[in-house]
Protein backbone atom coordinates (compact mmCIF):
# COMPACT_ATOMS: atom_id res chain seq x y z
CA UNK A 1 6.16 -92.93 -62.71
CA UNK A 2 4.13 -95.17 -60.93
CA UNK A 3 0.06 -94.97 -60.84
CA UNK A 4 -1.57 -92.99 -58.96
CA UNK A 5 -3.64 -94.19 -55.73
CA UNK A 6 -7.41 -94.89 -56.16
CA UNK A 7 -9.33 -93.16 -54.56
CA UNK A 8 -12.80 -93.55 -51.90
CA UNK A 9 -14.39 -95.20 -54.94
CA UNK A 10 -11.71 -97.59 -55.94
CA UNK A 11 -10.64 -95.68 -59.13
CA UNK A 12 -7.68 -94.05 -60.63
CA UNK A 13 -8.33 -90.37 -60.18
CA UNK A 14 -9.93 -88.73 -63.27
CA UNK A 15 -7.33 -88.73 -66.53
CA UNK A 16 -5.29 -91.33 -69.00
CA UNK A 17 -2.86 -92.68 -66.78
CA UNK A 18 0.50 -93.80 -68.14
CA UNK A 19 1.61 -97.36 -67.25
CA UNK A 20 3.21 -100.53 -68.85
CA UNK A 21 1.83 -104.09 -68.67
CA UNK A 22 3.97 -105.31 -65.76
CA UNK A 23 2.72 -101.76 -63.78
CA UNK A 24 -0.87 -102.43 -64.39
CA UNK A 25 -0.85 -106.30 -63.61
CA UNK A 26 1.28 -105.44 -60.17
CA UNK A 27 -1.43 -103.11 -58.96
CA UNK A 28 -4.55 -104.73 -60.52
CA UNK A 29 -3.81 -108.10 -61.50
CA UNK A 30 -3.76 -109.77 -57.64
CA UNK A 31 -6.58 -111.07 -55.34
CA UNK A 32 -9.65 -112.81 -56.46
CA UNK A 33 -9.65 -115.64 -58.73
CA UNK A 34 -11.71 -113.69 -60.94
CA UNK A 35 -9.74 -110.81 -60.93
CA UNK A 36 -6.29 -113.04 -61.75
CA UNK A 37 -9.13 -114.87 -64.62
CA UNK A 38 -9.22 -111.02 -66.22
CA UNK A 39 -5.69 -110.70 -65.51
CA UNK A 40 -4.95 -113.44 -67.64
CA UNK A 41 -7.53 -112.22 -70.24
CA UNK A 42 -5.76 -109.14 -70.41
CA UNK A 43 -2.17 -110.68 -70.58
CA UNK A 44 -3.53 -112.54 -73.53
CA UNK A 45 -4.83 -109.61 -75.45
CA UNK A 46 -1.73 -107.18 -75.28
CA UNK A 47 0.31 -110.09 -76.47
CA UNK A 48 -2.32 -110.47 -79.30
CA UNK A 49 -2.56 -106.94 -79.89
CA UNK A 50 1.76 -106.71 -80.09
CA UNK A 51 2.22 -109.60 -81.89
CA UNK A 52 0.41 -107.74 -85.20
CA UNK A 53 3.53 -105.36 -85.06
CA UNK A 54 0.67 -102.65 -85.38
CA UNK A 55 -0.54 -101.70 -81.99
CA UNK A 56 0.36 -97.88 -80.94
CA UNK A 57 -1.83 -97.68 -78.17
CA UNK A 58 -3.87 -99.96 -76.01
CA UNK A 59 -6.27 -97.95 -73.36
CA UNK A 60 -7.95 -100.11 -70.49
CA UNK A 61 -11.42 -98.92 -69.19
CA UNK A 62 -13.34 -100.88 -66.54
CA UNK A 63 -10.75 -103.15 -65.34
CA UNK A 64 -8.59 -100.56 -63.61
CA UNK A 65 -10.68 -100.31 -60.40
CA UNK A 66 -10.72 -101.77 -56.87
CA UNK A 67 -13.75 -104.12 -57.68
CA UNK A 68 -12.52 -107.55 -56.13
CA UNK A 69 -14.52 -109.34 -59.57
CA UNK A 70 -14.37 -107.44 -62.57
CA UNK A 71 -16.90 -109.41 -65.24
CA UNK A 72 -14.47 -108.20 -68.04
CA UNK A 73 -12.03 -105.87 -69.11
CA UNK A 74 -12.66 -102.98 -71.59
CA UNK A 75 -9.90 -102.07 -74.21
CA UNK A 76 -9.53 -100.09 -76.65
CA UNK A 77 -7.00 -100.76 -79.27
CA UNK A 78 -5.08 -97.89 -81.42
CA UNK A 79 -3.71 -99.58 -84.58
CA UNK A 80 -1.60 -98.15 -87.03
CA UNK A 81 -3.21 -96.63 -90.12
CA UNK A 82 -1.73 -99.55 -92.36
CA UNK A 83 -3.66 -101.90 -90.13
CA UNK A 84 -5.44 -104.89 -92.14
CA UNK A 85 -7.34 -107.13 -90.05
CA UNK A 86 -7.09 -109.69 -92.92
CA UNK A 87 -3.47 -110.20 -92.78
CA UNK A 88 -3.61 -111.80 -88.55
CA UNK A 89 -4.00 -114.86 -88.00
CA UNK A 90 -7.55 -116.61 -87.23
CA UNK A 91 -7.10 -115.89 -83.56
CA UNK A 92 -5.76 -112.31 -83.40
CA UNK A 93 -8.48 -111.42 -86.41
CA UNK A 94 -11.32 -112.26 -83.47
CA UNK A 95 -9.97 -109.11 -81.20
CA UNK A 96 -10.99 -107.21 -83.93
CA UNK A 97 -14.80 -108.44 -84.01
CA UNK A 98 -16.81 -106.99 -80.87
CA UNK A 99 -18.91 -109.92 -80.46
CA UNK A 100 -16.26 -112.29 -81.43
CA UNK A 101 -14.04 -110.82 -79.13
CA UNK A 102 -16.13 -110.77 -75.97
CA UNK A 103 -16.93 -114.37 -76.57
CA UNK A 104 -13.29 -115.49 -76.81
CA UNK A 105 -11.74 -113.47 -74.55
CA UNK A 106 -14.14 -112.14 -72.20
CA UNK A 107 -13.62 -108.30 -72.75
CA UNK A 108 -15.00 -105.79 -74.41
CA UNK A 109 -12.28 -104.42 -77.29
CA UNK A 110 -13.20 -101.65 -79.48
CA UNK A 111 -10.06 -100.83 -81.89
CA UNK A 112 -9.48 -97.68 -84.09
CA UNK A 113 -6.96 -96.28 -86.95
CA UNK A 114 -6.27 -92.49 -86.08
CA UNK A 115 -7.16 -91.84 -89.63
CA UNK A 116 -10.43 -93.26 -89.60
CA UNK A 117 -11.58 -90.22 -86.97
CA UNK A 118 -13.00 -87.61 -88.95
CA UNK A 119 -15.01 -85.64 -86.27
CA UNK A 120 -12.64 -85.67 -83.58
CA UNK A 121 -9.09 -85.99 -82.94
CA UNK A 122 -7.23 -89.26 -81.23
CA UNK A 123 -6.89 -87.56 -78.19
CA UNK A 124 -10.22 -86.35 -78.19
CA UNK A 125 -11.90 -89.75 -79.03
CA UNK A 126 -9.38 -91.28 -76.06
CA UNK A 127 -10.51 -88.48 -73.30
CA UNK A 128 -14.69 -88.98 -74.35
CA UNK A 129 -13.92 -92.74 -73.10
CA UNK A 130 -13.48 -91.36 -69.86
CA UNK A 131 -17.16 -90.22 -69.58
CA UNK A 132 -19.05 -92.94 -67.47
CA UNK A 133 -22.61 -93.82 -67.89
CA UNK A 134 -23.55 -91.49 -65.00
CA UNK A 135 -21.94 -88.25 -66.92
CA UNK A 136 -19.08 -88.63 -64.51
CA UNK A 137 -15.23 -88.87 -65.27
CA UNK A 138 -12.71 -91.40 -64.08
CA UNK A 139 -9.13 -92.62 -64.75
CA UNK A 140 -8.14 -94.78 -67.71
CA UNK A 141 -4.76 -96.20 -68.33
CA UNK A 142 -2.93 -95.89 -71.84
CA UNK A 143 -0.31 -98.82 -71.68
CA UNK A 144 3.17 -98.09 -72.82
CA UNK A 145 5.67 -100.31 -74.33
């Protein structure tokens, strides 16, 4: 099922959108230089984040909009609950530092294991992300596959 038009304000409507890679680059990944730049950013990461053989989810944020020059990309990164950061290699280990990540790869990646959550559920912690900085609600995507 394809994604759902943006609307007046250039953003998915409110919800976690289902997409894969190859959907999300098709509808966002054209235009600007800067937006093909993130684009590539983002191509980078998922292969990153697959390659550790223990990705389950991988939610974008910020990037999903009509904005012609994104600064970055915001991800969030569901690993399994047998995660260890320590066993990547140098590169993929610097998605999972904040700072280290937004120097590398220009994005802002926050990562999680379900069982880590102990005052909220997955899905819970995945719809809060929705919530802007004005209080408001807008659409997310949850890549697939």
């Amino acid at each position: 099922m394809p994604l759902p038009q943006l609307n007046r304000a250039g953003e998915l409507p409110k919800g976690v959108h289902q997409a894969t890679i190859d959907e999300v680059i098709a509808q966002f990944g054209n235009g600007t230089s800067q937006r093909q730049a993130v684009t590539a950013r983002l191509w980078r990461i998922y292969h990153l984040a697959r390659a550790t053989r223990k990705l389950e989810r991988l939610i974008l944020g910020s990037y999903i909009t009509a904005k012609p020059d994104p600064n970055d990309i915001d991800i969030i990164l569901v690993m399994r609950d047998d995660f260890d950061v320590h066993a990547c290699d140098e590169e993929s280990q610097k998605l999972f530092d904040h700072p280290s990540a937004a120097e590398t790869f220009g994005a802002s990646v926050f990562w999680i294991r379900p069982a880590l959550l102990v005052l909220e559920t997955l899905e819970e912690f995945i719809a809060h992300w929705q919530i802007t900085r004005d209080q408001t609600r807008r659409g997310i995507v949850e890549v697939r596959g």
